[in-house]
Each structure stands twice: as structure tokens, then as C-alpha cells.
Protein backbone atom coordinates (compact mmCIF):
# COMPACT_ATOMS: atom_id res chain seq x y z
CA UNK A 1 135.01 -10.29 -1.61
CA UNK A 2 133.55 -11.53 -4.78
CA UNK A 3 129.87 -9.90 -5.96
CA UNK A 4 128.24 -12.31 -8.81
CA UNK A 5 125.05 -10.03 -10.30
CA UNK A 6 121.93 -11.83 -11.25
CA UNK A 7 119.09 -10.28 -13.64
CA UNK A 8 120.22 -8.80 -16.88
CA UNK A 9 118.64 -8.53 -20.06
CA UNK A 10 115.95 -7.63 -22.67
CA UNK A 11 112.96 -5.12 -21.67
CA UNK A 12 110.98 -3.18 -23.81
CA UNK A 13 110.83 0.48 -22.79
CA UNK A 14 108.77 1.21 -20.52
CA UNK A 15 108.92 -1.78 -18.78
CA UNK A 16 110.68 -3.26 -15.05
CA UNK A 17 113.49 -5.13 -14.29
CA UNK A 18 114.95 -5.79 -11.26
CA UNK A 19 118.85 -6.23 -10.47
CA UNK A 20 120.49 -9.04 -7.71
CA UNK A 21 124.07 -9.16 -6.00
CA UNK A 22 125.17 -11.38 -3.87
CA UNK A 23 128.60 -10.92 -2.26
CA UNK A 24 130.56 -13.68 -1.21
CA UNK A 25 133.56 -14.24 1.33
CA UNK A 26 134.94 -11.43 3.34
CA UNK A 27 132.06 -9.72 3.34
CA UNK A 28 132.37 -8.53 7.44
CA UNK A 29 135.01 -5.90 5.57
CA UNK A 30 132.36 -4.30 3.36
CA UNK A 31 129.40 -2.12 3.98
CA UNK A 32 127.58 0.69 1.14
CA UNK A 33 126.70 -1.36 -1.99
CA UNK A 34 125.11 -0.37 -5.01
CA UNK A 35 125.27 -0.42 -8.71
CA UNK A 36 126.97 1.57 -11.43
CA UNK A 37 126.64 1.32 -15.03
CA UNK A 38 128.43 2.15 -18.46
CA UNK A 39 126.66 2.63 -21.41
CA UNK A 40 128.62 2.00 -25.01
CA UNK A 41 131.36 5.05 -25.39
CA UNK A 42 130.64 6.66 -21.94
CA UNK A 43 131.68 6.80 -18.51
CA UNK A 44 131.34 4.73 -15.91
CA UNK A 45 128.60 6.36 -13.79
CA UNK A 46 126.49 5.60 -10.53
CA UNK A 47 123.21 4.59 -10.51
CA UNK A 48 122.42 4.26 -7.00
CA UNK A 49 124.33 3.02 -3.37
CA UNK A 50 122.75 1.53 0.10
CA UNK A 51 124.98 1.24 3.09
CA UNK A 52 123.86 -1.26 5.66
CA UNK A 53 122.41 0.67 7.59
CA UNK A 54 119.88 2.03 4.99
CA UNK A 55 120.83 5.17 3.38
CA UNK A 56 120.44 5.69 0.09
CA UNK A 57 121.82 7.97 -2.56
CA UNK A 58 120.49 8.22 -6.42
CA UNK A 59 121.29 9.25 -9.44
CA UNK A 60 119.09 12.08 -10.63
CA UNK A 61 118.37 10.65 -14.20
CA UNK A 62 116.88 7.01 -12.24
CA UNK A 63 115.35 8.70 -8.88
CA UNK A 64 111.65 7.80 -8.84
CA UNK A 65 111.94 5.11 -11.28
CA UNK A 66 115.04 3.00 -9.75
CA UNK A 67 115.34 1.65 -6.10
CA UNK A 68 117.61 -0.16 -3.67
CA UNK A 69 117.37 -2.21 -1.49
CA UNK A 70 119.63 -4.62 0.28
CA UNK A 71 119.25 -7.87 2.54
CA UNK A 72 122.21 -7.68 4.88
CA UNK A 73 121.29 -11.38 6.18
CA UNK A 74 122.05 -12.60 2.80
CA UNK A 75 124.72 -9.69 1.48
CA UNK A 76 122.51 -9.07 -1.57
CA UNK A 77 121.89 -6.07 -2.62
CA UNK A 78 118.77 -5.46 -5.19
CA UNK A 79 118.08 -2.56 -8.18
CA UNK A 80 114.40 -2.59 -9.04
CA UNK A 81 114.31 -0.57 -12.39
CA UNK A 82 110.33 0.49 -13.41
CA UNK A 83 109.98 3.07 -16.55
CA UNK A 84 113.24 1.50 -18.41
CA UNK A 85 114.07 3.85 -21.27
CA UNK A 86 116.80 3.29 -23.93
CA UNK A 87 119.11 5.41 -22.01
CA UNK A 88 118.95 3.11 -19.53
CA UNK A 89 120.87 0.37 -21.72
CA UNK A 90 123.97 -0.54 -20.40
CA UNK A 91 126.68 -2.59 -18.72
CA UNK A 92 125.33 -2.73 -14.43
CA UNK A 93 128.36 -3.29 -11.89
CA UNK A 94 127.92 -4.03 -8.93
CA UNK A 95 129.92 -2.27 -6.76
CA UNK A 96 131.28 -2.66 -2.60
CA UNK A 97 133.16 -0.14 -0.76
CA UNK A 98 135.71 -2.09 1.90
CA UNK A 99 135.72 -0.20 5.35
CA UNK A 100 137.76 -3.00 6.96
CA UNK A 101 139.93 -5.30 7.16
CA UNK A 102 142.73 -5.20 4.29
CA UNK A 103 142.43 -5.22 0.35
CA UNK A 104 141.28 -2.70 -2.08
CA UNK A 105 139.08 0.12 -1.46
CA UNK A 106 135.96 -1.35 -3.39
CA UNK A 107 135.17 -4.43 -5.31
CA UNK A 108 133.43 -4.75 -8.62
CA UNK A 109 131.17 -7.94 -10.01
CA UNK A 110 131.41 -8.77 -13.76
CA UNK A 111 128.26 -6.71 -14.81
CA UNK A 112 125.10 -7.60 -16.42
CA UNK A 113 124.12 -6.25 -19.43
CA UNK A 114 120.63 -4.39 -19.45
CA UNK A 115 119.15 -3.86 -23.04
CA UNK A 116 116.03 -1.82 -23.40
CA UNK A 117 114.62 -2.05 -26.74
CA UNK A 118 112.48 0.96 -27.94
């Protein structure tokens, strides 16, 4: 499974941005998506997951200001990010567990870098 994210890049704060990932090939073996981040000199952490069928889990620092949302058609899974603050500055990963089929447990895209300028 390959995931290529889409949608990176300057905001000021306060402002939106929203977040694309499209996986690609064996993507019958995969189902909860969602997107993690790492900020400069900290932890990977999650920001929020969607399995196909829906359900959704949050961070508490993004809930109310983040969502996901995912197209299962297209195997794209979306972050719409309102209120940006500068702790929201980081690396995003896209992220896909396998349930399926063979290969690692979860697959990771490349990240896109999200810079919110204050």
C-alpha cells in the first residue's frame, strides 16, 4: 500500500487547512486511516483516525477544531484543520492500519509539512 498526502503548507494562525491521502495498491488489506504528526524535537503523536466504516477517534488538543473524513470509493482519507495555532506546526503522516492480507501492520506516507505562522 502506498499513501501519497496532498495539502501542506503556510497558514496564518487562526486560519484552515485541509489535509488529502490517497492510498494506492493493496488497499482491500487496509481499513482505519488517519493522520499523525511530529512537531520539531517531539514525539510522534496522533491527531485523529477513521475506519471505514466511520468511527472516529481524536486527539484532545485538535477535537472541535480538526475533522476526518474519508471517501472509501476513492481510498482518501481527508483532515480539515479550522483554528490552526502554532502548536499545530508540524510534520502530518498519514497513516493505514493492514487488517489483511500479508505485510506490515500499518503503512506510513512521506508527510506534509504544516507551518502555522503566528
Amino acid at each position: 500500500v502506498q499513501l501519497q498526502a496532498f495539502g501542506g503548507g503556510l497558514v496564518q494562525a487562526g486560519g484552515s487547512l485541509r489535509l488529502s491521502c490517497a492510498a494506492s495498491g493493496s488497499t482491500f488489506s487496509i481499513d482505519a486511516m488517519g493522520w499523525y504528526r511530529q512537531a520539531p524535537e517531539k514525539q510522534r503523536e496522533l491527531v485523529a483516525t477513521i475506519t471505514s466504516g466511520g468511527f472516529t477517534n481524536y486527539a484532545d488538543s485538535v477535537k472541535g477544531r480538526f475533522t476526518i473524513d474519508r471517501d472509501n470509493a476513492k481510498n482518501t482519507v481527508y483532515l480539515q484543520m479550522h483554528s490552526l495555532n502554532s502548536e499545530d506546526t508540524a510534520v502530518y503522516y498519514c497513516n493505514a492500519k493492514r487488517v489483511r492480507g500479508w505485510g506490515p501492520g500499518e503503512y506510513w506516507g512521506r508527510g506534509t509539512l504544516v507551518t502555522v505562522s503566528s
